[in-house]
Protein backbone atom coordinates (compact mmCIF):
# COMPACT_ATOMS: atom_id res chain seq x y z
CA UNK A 1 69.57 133.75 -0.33
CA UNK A 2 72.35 131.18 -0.49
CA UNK A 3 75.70 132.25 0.12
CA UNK A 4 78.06 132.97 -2.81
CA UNK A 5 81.53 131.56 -3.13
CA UNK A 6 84.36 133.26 -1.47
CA UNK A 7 86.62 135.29 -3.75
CA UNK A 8 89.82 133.66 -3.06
CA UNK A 9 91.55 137.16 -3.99
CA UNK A 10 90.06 139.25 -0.97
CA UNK A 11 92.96 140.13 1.34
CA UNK A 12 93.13 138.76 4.66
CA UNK A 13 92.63 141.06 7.82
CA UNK A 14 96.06 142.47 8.99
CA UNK A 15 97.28 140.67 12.36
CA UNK A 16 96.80 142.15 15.20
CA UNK A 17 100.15 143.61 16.62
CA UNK A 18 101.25 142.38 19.90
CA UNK A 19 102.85 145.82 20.88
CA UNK A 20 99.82 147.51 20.76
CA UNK A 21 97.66 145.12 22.98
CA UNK A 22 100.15 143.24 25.38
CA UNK A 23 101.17 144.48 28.97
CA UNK A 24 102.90 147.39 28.15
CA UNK A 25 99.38 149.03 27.60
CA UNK A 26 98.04 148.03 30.57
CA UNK A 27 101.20 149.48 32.50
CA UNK A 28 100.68 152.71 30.05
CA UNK A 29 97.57 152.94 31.71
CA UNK A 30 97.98 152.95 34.95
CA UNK A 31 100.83 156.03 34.52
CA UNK A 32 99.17 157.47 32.05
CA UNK A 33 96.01 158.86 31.10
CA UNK A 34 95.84 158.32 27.12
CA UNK A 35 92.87 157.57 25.31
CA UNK A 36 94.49 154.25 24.15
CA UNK A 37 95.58 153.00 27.15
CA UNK A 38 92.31 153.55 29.29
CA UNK A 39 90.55 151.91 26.28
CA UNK A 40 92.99 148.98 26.87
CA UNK A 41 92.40 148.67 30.04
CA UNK A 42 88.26 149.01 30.00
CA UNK A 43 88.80 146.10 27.73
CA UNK A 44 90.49 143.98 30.12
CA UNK A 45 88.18 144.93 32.86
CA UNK A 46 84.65 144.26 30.44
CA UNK A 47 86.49 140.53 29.38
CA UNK A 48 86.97 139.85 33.45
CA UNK A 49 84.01 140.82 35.18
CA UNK A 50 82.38 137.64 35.03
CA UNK A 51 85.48 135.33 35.95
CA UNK A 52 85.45 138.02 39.39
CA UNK A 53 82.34 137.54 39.41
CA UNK A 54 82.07 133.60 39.74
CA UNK A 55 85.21 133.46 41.71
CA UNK A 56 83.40 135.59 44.50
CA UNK A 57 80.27 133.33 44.31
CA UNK A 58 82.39 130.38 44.64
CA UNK A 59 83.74 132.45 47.78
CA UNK A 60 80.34 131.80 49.01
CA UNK A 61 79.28 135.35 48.93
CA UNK A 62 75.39 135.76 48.32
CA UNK A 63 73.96 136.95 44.60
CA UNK A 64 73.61 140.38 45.85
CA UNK A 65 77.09 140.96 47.76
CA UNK A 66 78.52 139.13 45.12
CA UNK A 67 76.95 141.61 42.48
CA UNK A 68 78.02 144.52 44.90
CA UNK A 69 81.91 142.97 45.83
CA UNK A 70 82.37 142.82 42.13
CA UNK A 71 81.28 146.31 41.04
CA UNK A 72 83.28 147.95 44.25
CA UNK A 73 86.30 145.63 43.38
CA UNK A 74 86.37 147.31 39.87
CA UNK A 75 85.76 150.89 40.86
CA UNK A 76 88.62 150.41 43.56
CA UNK A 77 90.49 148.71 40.95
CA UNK A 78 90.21 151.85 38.74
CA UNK A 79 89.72 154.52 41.37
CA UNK A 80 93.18 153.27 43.71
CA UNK A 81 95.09 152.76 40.33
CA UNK A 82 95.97 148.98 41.37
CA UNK A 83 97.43 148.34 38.04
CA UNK A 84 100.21 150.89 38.90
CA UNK A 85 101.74 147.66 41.20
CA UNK A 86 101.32 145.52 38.55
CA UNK A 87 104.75 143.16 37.17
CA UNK A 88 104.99 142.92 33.85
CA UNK A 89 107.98 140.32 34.29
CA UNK A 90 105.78 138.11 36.37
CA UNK A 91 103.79 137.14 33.36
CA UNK A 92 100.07 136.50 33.40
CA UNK A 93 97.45 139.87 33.93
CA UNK A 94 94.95 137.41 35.20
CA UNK A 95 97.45 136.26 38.02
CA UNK A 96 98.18 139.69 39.21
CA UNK A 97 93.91 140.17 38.94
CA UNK A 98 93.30 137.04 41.47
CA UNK A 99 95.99 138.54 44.05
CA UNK A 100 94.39 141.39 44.22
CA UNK A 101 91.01 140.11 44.26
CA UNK A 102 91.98 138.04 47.10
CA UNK A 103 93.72 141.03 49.00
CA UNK A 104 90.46 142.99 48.27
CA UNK A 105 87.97 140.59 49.39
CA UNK A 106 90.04 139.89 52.71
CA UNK A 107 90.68 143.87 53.64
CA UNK A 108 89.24 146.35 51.46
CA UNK A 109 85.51 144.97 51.09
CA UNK A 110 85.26 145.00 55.18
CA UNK A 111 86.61 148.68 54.80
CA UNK A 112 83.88 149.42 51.89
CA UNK A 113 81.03 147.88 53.52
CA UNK A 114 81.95 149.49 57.14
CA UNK A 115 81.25 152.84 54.96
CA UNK A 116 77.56 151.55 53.29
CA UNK A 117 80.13 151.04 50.66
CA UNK A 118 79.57 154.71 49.39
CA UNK A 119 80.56 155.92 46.22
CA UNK A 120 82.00 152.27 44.49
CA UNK A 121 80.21 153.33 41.35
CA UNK A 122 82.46 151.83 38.66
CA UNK A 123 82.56 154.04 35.47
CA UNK A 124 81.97 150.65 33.86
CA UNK A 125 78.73 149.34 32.95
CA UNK A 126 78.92 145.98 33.72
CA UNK A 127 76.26 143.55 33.03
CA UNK A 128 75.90 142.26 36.78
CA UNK A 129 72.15 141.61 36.43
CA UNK A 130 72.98 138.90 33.80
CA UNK A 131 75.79 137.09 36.12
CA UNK A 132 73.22 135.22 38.54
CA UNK A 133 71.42 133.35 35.73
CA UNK A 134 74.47 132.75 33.79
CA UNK A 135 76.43 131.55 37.46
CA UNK A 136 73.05 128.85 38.05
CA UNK A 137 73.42 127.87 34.43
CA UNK A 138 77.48 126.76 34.90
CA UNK A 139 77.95 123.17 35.85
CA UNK A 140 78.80 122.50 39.47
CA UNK A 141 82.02 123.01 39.93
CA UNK A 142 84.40 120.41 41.52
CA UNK A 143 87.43 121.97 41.35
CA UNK A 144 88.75 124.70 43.09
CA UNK A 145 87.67 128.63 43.11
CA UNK A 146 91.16 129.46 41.38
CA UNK A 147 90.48 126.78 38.96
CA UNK A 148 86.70 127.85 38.09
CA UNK A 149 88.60 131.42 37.76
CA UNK A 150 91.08 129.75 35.30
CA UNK A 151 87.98 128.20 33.31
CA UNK A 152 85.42 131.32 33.50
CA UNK A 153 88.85 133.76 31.77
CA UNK A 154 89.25 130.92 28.98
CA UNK A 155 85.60 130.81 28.42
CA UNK A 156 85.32 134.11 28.36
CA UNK A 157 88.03 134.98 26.06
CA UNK A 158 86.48 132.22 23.44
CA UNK A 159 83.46 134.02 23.55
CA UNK A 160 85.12 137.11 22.74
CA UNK A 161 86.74 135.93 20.05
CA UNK A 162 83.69 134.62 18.72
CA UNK A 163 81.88 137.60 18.78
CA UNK A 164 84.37 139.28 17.24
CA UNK A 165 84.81 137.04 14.45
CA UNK A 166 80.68 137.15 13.89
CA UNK A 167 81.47 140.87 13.10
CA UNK A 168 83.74 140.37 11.13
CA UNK A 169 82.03 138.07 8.96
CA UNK A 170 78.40 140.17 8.68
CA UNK A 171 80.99 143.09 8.09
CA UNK A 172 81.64 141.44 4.97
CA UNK A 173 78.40 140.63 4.03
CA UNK A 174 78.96 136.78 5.07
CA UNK A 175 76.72 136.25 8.31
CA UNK A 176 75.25 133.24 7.08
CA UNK A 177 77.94 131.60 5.90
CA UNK A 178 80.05 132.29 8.93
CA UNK A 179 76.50 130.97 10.98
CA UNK A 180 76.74 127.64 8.95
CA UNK A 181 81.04 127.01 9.33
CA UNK A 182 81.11 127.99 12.80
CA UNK A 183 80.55 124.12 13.99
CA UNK A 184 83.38 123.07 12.76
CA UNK A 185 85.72 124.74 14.70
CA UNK A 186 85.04 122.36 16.92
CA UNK A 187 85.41 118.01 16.46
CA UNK A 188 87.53 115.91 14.08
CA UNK A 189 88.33 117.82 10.83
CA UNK A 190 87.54 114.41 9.17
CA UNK A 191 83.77 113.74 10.25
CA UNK A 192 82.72 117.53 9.04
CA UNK A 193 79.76 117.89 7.26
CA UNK A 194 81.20 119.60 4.22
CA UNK A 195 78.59 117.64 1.48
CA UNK A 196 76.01 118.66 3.78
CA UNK A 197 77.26 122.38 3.62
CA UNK A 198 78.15 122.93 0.42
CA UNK A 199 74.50 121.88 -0.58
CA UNK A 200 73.11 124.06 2.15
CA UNK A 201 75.47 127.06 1.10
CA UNK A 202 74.92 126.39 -2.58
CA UNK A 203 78.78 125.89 -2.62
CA UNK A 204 81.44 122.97 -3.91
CA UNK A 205 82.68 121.40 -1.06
CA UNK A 206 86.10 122.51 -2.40
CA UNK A 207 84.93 126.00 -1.56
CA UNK A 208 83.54 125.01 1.82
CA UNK A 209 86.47 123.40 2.94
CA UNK A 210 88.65 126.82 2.05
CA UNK A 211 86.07 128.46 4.22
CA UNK A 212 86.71 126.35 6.95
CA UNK A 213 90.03 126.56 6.95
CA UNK A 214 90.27 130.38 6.61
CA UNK A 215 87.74 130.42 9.40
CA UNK A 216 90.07 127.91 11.65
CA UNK A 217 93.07 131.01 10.61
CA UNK A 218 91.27 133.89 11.51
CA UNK A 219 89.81 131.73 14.98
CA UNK A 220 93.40 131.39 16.10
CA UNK A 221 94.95 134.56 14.84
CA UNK A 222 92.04 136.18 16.75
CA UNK A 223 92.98 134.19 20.29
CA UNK A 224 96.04 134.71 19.89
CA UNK A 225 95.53 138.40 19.67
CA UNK A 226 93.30 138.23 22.85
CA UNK A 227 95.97 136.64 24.98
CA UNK A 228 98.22 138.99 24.28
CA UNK A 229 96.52 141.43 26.06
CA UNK A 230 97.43 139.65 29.25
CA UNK A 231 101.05 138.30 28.78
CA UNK A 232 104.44 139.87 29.32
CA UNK A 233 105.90 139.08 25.79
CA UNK A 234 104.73 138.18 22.15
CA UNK A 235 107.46 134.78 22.89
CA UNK A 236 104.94 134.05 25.63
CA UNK A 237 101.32 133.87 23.31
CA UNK A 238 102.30 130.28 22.59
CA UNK A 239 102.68 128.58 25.59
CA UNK A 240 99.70 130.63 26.98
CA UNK A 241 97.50 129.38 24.14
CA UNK A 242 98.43 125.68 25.12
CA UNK A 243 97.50 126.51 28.90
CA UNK A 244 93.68 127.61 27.44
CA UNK A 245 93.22 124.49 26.27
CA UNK A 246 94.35 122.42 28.97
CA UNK A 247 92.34 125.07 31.27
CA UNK A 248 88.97 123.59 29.06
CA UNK A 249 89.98 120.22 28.88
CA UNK A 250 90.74 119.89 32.40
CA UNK A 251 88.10 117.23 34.25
């Protein structure tokens, strides 16, 4: 069935509010015990497992200890309440995650695996299985370990925000349509296909071009959202944005 033309009157999705999902929840978390700030804080943990996860590879560590270092990393992370030394005024969560994950690989994992590395059952299900293929699958990287780190979080977050925005959209009963816009988020806004759309989509190209647009909104409003999980301030989501892109543009 073709999609039917968006109702220009629907109101948009309220924002996302930075106080709820910036650093202060994170620190909440780690003195606290609150169903909102764990939930915070599983979040975090679920959108970094596989940056961890490819750093430690890049470490040279095999599939399998690199499966295991990552699963004890997060069960010490959660278990030792690491967070607790986290510095909200020194900016970025993944920065304080990397020092740690350093520290942990160069003292703690010798510790773990001296005990048959008993008991680092993470109360996370993380999809470790998955990493190997999706590690072989990355292009060979030429940069550093930090700087595949740096790429794997901004990847990562994109594909967040993507799913997220695909539930939005079959929320509203508009699955296909998002299915057919979602190229052009991507490439010039001048070479889009919008004739080609709006005959697919049964739409004017008027309508498609709204769509876009309102697609291109809720894209940004949605990383923005994501980074502020991670910074110290809402002043900061900004410049952090601008850092993403370089991260993914970076040769």
């Amino acid at each position: 069935m073709a999609a039917t033309e968006t109702d220009s009157s629907t109101p948009a999705r309220p924002q996302a509010v930075f106080i709820t999902t910036s650093w202060s929840v994170v620190l909440t978390a780690a003195r606290s015990d609150t169903t909102r700030a764990q939930a915070a804080l599983e979040h975090l943990c679920r959108m970094y497992w596989y940056p961890i996860y490819h750093f430690v590879r890049r470490q040279g560590y095999s599939t399998h200890d690199a499966q295991d270092l990552t699963q004890a990393f997060f069960a010490r992370l959660l278990e030792k309440n690491w967070i607790a030394s986290a510095d909200q005024s020194r900016g970025r969560f993944r920065s304080f995650l990397l020092l740690v994950l350093k520290r942990f690989l160069a003292v703690e994992w010798h510790r773990a695996n001296a005990q048959k590395r008993a008991g680092d059952r993470c109360c996370l299900p993380l999809p470790l299985d998955s990493a190997e293929t999706r590690y072989v699958r990355e292009p060979a990287d030429i940069g550093t370990p930090e700087e595949a780190f740096e790429r794997q979080w901004a990847l990562t977050l994109l594909e967040t925000v993507m799913r997220q925005l695909r539930q939005d959209y079959e929320q509203d009963g508009k699955g296909q349509l998002f299915d057919a816009i979602k190229p052009c988020l991507t490439g010039s806004r001048e070479l889009q296909p919008y004739a080609e759309l709006s005959g697919r989509l049964d739409l004017s190209e008027g309508a498609v071009r709204v769509a876009v647009h309102r697609l291109r909104e809720r894209y940004r409003e949605r990383i923005k959202a994501e980074i502020a999980h991670t910074v110290a301030s809402p002043n900061d989501v900004d410049s952090e944005m601008r850092h993403l892109f370089r991260v993914l543009t970076r040769n």
